[in-house]
N, C-alpha and C. Protein backbone atom coordinates (compact mmCIF):
# COMPACT_ATOMS: atom_id res chain seq x y z
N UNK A 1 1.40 -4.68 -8.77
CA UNK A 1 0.78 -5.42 -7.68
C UNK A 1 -0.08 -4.45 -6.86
N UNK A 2 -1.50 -5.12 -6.62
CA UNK A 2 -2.09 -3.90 -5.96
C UNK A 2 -1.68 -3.53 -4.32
N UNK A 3 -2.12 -2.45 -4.24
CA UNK A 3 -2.03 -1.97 -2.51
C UNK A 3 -2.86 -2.56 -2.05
N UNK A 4 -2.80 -2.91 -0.61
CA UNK A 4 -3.48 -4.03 0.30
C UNK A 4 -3.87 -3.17 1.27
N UNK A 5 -2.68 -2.23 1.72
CA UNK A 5 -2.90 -1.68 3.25
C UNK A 5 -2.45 -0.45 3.33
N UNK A 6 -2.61 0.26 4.50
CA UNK A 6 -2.20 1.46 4.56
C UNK A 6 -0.40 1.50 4.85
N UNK A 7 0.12 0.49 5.30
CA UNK A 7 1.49 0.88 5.49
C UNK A 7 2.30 0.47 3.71
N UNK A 8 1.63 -0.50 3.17
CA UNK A 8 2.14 -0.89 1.93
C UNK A 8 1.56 0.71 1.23
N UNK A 9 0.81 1.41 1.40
CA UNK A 9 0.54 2.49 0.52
C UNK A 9 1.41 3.42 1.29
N UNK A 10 1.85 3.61 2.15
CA UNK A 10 3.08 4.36 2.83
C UNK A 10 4.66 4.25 1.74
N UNK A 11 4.62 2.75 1.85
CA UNK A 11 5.73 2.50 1.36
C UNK A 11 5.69 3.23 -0.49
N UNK A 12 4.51 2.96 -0.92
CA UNK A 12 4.28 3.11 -2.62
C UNK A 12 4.87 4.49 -2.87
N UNK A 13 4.32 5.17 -1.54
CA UNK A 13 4.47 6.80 -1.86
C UNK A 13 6.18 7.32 -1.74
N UNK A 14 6.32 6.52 -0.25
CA UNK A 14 7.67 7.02 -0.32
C UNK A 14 8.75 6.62 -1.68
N UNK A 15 8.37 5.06 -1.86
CA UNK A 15 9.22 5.36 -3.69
C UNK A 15 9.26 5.36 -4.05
N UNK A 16 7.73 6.45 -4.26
CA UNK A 16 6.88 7.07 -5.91
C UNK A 16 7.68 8.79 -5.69
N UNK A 17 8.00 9.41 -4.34
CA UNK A 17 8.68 10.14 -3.94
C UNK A 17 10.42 10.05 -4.52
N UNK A 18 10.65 8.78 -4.21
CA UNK A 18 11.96 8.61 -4.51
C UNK A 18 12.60 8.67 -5.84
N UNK A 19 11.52 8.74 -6.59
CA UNK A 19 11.64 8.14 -7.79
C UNK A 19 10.98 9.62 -9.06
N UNK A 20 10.63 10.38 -8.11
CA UNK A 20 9.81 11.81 -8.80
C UNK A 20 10.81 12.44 -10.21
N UNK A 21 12.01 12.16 -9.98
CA UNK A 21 12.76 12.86 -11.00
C UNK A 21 12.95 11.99 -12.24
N UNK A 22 12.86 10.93 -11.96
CA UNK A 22 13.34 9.82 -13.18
C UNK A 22 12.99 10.03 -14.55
N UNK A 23 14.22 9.85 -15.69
CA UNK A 23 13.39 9.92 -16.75
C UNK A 23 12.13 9.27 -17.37
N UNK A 24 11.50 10.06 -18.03
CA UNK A 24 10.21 9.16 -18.68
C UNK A 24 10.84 7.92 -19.42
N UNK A 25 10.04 7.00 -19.59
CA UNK A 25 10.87 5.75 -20.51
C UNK A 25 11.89 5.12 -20.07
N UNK A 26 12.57 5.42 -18.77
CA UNK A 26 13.29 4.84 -18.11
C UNK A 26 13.09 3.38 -17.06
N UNK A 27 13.52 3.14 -16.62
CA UNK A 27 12.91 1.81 -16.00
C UNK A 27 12.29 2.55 -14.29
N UNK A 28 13.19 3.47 -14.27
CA UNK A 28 12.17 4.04 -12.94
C UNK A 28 11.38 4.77 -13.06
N UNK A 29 11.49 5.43 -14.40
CA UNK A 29 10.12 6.31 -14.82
C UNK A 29 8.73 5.30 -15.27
N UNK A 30 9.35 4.20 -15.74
CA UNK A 30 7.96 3.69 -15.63
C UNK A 30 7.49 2.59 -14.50
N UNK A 31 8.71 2.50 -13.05
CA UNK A 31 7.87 2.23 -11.88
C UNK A 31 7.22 2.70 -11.58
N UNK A 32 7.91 4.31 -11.62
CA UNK A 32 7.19 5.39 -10.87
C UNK A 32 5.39 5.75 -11.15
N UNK A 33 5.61 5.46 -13.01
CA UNK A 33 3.85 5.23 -13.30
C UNK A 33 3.15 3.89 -12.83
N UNK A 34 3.61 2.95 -13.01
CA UNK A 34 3.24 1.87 -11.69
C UNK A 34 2.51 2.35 -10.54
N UNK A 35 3.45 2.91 -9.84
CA UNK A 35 3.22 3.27 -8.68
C UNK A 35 2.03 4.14 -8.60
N UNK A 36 2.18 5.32 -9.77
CA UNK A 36 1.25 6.31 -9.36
C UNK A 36 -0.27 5.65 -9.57
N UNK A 37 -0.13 4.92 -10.64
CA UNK A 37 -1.59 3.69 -10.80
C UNK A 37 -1.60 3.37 -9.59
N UNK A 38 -0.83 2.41 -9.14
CA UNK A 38 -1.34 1.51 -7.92
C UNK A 38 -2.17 2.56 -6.56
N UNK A 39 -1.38 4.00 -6.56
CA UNK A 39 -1.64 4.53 -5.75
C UNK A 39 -3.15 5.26 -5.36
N UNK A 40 -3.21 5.49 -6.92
CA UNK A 40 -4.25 6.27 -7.28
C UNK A 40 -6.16 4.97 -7.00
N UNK A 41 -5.64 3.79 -7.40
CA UNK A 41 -6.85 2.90 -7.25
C UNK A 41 -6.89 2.25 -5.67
N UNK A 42 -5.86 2.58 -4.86
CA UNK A 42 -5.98 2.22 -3.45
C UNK A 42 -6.64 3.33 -3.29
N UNK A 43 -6.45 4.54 -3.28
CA UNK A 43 -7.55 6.14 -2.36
C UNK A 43 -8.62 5.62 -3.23
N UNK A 44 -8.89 5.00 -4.37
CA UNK A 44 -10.40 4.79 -4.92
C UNK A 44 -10.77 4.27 -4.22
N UNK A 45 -10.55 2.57 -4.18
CA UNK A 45 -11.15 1.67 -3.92
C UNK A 45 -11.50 1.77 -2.17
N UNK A 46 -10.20 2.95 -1.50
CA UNK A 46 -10.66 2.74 0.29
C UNK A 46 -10.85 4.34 0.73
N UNK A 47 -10.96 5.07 0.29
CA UNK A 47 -11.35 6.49 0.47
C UNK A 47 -12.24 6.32 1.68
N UNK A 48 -13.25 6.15 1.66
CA UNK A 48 -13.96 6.46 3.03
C UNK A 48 -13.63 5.41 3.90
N UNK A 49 -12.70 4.46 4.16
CA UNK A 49 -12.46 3.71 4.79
C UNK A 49 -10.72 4.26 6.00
N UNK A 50 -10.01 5.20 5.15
CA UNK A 50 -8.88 5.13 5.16
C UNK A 50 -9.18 6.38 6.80
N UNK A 51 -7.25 6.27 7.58
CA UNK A 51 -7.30 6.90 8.98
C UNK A 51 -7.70 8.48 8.30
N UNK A 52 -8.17 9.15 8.73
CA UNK A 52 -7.67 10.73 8.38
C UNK A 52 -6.02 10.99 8.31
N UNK A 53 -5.42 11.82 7.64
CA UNK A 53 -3.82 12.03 7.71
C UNK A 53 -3.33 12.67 8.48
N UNK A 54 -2.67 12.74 9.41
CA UNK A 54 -1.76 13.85 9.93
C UNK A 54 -1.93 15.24 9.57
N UNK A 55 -2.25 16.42 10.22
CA UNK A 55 -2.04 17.75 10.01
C UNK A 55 -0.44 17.78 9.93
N UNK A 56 -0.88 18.88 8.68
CA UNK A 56 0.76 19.56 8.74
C UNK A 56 1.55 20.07 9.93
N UNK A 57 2.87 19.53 10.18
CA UNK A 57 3.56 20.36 11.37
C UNK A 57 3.59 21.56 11.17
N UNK A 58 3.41 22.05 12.54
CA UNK A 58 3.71 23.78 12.50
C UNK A 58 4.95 24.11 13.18
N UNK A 59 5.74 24.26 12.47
CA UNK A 59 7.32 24.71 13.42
C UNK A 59 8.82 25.18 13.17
């Protein structure tokens, strides 16, 4: 399902994050490629549209 918004692409990452170790061929290894698709054609399709990100904390 595609990304719509910036908080639904929040969510993709955090459990494309959650999901980083899974085996390949597994059922979360192949959300996780889901995900990384879905993720990858939302920064296409809104790249110059999107907030700038957060600087890294310093602390």
């Amino acid at each position: 399902m595609p990304i719509e918004s910036e908080r639904e692409l929040e969510q993709a990452v955090q459990e494309f994050q959650r999901l980083r170790d899974a085996p390949e061929g597994s059922e979360e290894g192949r959300r996780r490629s889901v995900l990384d698709a879905d993720i990858k054609a939302y920064y296409a399709r809104c790249a110059n549209t999107m907030r700038p990100a957060k600087p890294p904390s310093t602390g």
